[in-house]
Protein backbone atom coordinates (compact mmCIF):
# COMPACT_ATOMS: atom_id res chain seq x y z
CA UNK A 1 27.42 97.96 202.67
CA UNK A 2 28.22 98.24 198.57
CA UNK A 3 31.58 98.75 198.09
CA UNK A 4 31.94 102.59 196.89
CA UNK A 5 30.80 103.53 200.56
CA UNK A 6 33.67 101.21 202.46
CA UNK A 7 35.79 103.06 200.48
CA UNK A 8 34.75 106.12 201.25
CA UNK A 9 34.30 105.29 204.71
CA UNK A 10 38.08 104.26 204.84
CA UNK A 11 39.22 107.76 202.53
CA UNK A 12 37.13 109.80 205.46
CA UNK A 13 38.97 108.21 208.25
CA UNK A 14 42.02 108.37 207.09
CA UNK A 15 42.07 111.94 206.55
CA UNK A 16 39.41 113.20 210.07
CA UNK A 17 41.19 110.28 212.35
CA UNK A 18 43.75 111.84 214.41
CA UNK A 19 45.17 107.80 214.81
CA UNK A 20 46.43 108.71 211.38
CA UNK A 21 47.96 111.75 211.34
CA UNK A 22 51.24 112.27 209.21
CA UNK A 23 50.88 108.65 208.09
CA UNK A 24 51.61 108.29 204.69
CA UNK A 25 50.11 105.29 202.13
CA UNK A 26 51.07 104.96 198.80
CA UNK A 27 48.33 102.70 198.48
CA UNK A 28 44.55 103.25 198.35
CA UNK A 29 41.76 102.96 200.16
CA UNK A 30 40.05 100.68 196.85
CA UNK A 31 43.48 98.48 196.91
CA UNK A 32 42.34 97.72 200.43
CA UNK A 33 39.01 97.11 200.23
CA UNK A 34 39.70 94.85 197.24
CA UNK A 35 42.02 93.15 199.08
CA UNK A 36 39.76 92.53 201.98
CA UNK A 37 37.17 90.34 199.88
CA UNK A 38 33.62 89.48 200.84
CA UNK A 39 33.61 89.00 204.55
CA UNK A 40 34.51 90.97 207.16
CA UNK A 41 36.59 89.62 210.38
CA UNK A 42 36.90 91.27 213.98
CA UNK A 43 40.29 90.77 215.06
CA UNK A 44 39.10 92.37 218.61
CA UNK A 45 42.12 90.89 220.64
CA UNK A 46 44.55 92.79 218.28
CA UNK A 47 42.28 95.91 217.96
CA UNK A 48 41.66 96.50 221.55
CA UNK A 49 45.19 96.35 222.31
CA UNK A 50 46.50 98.71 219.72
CA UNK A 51 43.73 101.01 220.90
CA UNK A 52 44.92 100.64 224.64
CA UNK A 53 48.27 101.12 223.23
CA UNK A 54 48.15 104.26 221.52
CA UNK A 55 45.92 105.97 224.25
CA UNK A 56 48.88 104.92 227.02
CA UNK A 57 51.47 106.48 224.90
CA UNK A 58 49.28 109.59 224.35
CA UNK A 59 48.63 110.18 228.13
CA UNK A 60 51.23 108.89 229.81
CA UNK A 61 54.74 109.84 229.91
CA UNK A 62 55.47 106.06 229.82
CA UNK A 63 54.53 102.48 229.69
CA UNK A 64 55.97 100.13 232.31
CA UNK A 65 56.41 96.71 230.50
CA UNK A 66 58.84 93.52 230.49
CA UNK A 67 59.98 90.75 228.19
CA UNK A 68 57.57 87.78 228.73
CA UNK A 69 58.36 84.32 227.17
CA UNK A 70 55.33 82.10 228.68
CA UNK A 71 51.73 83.38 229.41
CA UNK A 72 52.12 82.36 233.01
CA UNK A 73 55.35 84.94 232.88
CA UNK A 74 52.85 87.16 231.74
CA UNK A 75 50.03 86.90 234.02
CA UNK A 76 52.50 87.48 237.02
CA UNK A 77 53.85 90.54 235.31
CA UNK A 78 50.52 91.96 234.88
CA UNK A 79 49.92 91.26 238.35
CA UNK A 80 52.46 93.12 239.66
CA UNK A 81 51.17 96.42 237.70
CA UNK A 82 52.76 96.16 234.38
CA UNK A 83 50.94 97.69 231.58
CA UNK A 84 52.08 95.90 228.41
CA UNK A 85 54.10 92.75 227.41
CA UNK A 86 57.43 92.69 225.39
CA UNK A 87 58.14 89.13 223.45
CA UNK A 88 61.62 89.53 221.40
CA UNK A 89 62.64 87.76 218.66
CA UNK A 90 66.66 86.42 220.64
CA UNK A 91 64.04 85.58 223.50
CA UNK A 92 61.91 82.54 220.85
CA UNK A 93 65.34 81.93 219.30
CA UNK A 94 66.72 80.90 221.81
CA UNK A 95 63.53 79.26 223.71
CA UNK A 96 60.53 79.40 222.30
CA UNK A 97 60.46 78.30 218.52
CA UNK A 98 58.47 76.26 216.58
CA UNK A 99 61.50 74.11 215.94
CA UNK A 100 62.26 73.11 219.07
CA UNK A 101 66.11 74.68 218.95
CA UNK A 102 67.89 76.98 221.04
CA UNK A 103 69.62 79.66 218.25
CA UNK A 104 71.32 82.64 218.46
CA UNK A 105 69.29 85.86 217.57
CA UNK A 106 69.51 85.41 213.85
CA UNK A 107 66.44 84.70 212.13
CA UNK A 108 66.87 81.00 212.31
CA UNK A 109 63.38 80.17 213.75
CA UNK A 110 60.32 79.47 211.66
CA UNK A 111 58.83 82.41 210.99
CA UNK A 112 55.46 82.01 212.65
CA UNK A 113 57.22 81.05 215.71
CA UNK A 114 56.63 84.86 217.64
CA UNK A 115 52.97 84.88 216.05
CA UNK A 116 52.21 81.29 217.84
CA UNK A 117 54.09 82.79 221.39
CA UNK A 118 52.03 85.88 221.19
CA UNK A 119 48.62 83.34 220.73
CA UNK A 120 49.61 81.64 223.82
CA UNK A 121 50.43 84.64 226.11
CA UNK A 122 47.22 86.13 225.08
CA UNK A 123 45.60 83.24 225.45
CA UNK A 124 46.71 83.05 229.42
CA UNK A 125 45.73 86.73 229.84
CA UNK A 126 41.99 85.15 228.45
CA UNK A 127 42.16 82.77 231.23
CA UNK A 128 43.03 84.91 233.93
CA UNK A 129 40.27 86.82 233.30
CA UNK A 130 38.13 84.34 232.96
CA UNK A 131 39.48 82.90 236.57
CA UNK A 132 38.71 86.43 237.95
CA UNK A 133 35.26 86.80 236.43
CA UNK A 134 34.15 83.44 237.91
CA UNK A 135 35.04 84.23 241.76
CA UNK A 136 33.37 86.82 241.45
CA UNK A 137 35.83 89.70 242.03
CA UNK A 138 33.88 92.88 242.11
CA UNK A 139 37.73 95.02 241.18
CA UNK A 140 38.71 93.62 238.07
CA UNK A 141 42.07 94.30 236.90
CA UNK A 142 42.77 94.41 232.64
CA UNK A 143 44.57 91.47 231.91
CA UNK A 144 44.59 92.22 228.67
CA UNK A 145 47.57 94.03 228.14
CA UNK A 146 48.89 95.15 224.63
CA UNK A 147 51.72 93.09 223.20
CA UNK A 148 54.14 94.31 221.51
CA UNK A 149 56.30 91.65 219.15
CA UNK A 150 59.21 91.60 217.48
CA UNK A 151 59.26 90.24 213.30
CA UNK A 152 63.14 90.79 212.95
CA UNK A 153 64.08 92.10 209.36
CA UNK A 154 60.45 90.61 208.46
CA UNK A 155 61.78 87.05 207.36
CA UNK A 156 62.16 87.98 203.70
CA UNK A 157 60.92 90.70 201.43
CA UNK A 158 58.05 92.32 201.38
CA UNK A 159 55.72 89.85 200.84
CA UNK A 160 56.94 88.07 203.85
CA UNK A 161 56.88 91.24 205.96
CA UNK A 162 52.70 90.87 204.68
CA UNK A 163 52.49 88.18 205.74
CA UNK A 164 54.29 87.81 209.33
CA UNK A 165 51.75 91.56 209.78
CA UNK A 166 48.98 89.41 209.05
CA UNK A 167 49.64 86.30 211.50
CA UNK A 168 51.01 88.50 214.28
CA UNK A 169 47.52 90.82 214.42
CA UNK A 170 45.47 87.43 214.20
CA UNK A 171 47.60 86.30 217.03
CA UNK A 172 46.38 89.28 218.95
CA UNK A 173 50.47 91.54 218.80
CA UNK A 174 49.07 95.11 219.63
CA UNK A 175 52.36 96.62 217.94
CA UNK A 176 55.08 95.08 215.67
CA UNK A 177 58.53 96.26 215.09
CA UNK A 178 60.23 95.62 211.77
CA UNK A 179 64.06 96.48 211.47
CA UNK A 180 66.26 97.47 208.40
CA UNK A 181 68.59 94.51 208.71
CA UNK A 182 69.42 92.48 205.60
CA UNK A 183 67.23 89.77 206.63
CA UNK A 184 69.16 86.96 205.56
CA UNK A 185 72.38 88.37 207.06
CA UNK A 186 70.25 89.36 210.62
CA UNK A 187 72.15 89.53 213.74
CA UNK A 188 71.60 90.42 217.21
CA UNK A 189 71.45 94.36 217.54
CA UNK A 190 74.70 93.86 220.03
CA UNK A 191 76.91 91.27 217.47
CA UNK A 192 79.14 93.10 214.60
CA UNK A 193 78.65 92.81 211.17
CA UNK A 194 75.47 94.01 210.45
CA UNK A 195 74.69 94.45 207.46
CA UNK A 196 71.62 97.49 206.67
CA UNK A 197 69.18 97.33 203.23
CA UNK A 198 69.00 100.40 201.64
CA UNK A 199 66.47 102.93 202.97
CA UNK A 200 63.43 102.95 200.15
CA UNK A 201 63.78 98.96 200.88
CA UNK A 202 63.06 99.42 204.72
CA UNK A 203 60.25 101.61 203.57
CA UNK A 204 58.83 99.35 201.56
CA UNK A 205 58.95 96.54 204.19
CA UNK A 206 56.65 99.26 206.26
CA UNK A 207 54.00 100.19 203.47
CA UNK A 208 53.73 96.42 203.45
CA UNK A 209 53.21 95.84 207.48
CA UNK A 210 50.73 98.92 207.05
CA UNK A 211 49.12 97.57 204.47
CA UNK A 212 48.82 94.53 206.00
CA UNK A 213 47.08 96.13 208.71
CA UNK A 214 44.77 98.17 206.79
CA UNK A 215 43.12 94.80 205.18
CA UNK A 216 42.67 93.28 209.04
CA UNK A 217 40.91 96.31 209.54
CA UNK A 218 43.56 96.64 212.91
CA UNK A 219 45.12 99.77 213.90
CA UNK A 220 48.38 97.71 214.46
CA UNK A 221 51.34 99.63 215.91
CA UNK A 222 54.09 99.82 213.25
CA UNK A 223 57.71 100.30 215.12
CA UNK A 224 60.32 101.24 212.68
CA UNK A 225 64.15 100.00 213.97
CA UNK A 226 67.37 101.13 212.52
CA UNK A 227 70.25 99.37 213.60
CA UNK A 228 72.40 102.51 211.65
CA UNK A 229 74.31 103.36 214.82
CA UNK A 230 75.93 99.86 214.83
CA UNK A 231 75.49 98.30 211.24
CA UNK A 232 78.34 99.16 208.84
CA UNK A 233 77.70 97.54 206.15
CA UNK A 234 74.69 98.37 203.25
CA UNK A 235 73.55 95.93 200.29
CA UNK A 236 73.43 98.76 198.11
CA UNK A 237 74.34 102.00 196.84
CA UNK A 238 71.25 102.34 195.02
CA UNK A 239 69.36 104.59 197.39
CA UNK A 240 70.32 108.37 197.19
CA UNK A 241 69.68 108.90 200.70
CA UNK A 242 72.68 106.00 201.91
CA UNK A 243 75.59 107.28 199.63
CA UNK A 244 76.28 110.09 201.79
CA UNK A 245 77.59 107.59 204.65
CA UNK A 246 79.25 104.95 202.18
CA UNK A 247 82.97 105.13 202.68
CA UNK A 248 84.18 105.15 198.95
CA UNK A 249 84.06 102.21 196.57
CA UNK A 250 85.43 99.32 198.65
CA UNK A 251 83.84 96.12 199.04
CA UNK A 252 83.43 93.21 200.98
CA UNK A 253 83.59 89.72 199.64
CA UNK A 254 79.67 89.20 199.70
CA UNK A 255 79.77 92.99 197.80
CA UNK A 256 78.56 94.90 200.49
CA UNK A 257 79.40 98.43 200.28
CA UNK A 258 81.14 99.80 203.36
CA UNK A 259 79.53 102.73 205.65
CA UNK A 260 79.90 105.16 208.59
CA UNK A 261 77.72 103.95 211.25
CA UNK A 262 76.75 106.24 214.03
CA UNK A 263 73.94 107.94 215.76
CA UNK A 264 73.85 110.64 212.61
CA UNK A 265 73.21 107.71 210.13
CA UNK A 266 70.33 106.31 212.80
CA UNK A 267 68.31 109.99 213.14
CA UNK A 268 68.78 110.04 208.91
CA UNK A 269 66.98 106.83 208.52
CA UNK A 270 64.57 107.61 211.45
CA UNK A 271 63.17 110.63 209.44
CA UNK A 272 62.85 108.42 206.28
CA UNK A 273 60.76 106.11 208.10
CA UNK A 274 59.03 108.23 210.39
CA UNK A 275 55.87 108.48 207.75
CA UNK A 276 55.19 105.01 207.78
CA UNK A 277 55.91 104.04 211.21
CA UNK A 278 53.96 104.88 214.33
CA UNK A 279 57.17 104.75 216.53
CA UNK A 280 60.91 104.86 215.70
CA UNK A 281 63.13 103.00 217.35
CA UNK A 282 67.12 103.12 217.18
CA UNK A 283 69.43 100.60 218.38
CA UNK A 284 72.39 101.51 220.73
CA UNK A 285 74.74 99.68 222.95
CA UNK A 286 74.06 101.27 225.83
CA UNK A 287 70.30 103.43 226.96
């Protein structure tokens, strides 16, 4: 196929697929196909899960899943009826990480430590099947299950967040959830002192997940966080949108601005992100 028709292609389905409606790009569909290079690569694991994703959430009033830290933790939990798996980011902190430490939820772990957990759950879901297909069991049940993963503040900047997009969808994550944390300063969504990044710089953190996604050719999940309801502290005044919660000109040491956190702040930034995100997500201290 030459490459004025993938582009095309991708321009029609972004505006006739109803996947993407009120999704907004400020990229296009060229930058992606550029980006993509000569050869074309079916991430299937990833794909079908986002697919089975999205069609739960648009039928069903709501998907029954758990926290998983092992594949065999996941295999039981599909067993007993569960339709998706949940791997967080204090869960391969403190367990499951690359290097070998138990940490508190605070970004300490390599970064492709959640990409190599999701690999390994998926990769006992693969087996499972595989167990079921050769006794012969006429009633199959889906191991498959979408995964949904967590990439904290997404390790860095934007180029980071790119990159963790990219290993998590190879890894097979169905859906990805990026928070506006300062990610150097990330803390558990239950710890004080948080400190947010201004809103345009969440944003941009999103475009690049998206973007991400849109060279694997995956319709990856994209969960935007806020952590506004908690977090009172910002980087920066720089974003129009933030000044209306900063409380005056005071300062920390570190010269983070003070602001008023609450649930107002969180529904503010959750209609800032809500064009680049598939589902928002606020943090609170209690359901």
């Amino acid at each position: 196929m030459e490459t004025k028709e993938k582009i095309q292609n991708l321009v029609s389905d972004w505006l006739s697929n109803e996947r993407w409606k009120g999704i907004e790009r400020p990229y296009t569909a060229e930058e992606v196909i550029k980006l993509r290079g000569s050869y074309t690569i079916d991430y299937s694991v990833a794909r079908m899960g986002a697919e089975k994703l999205w069609k739960k959430l648009n039928s069903q009033d709501f998907v029954a899943g758990l926290g998983a830290l092992t594949g065999n933790q996941a295999v039981q939990e599909v067993d007993a009826g569960l339709e998706a798996i949940y791997l967080s980011g204090w869960q391969v902190a403190a367990d499951a990480n690359l290097a070998g430490e138990m940490y508190p939820d605070q970004s300490l772990y390599p970064a492709n430590s959640v990409p190599q957990v999701v690999k390994r759950i998926n990769n006992a879901l693969l087996r499972a099947d595989q167990i079921q297909s050769v006794n012969g069991i006429k009633d199959k049940k889906d191991y498959l299950v979408p995964i949904i993963a967590d990439a904290e503040a997404g390790f860095g900047g934007n180029l980071n967040a790119f990159e963790l997009m990219k290993s998590m969808i190879e890894s097979g994550a169905s859906a990805v959830h990026f928070e506006d944390q300062l990610s150097s300063a990330k803390k558990c969504g239950h710890l004080g002192g948080k400190v947010l990044v201004p809103t345009q710089e969440a944003i941009n953190k999103l475009v690049a997940a998206r973007l991400a996604a849109d060279v694997m050719g995956v319709p990856t999940l994209i969960i935007a966080r806020t952590d506004a309801d908690a977090a009172n502290l910002i980087t920066s005044d720089i974003d129009e949108r933030d000044r209306k919660f900063i409380m005056g000109n005071e300062r920390t040491s570190e010269g983070f601005y003070y602001v008023k956190n609450g649930v107002e702040q969180g529904i503010d930034r959750g209609l800032s992100y809500a064009p680049y995100a598939d589902l928002l997500w606020m943090e609170t201290s209690t359901p």
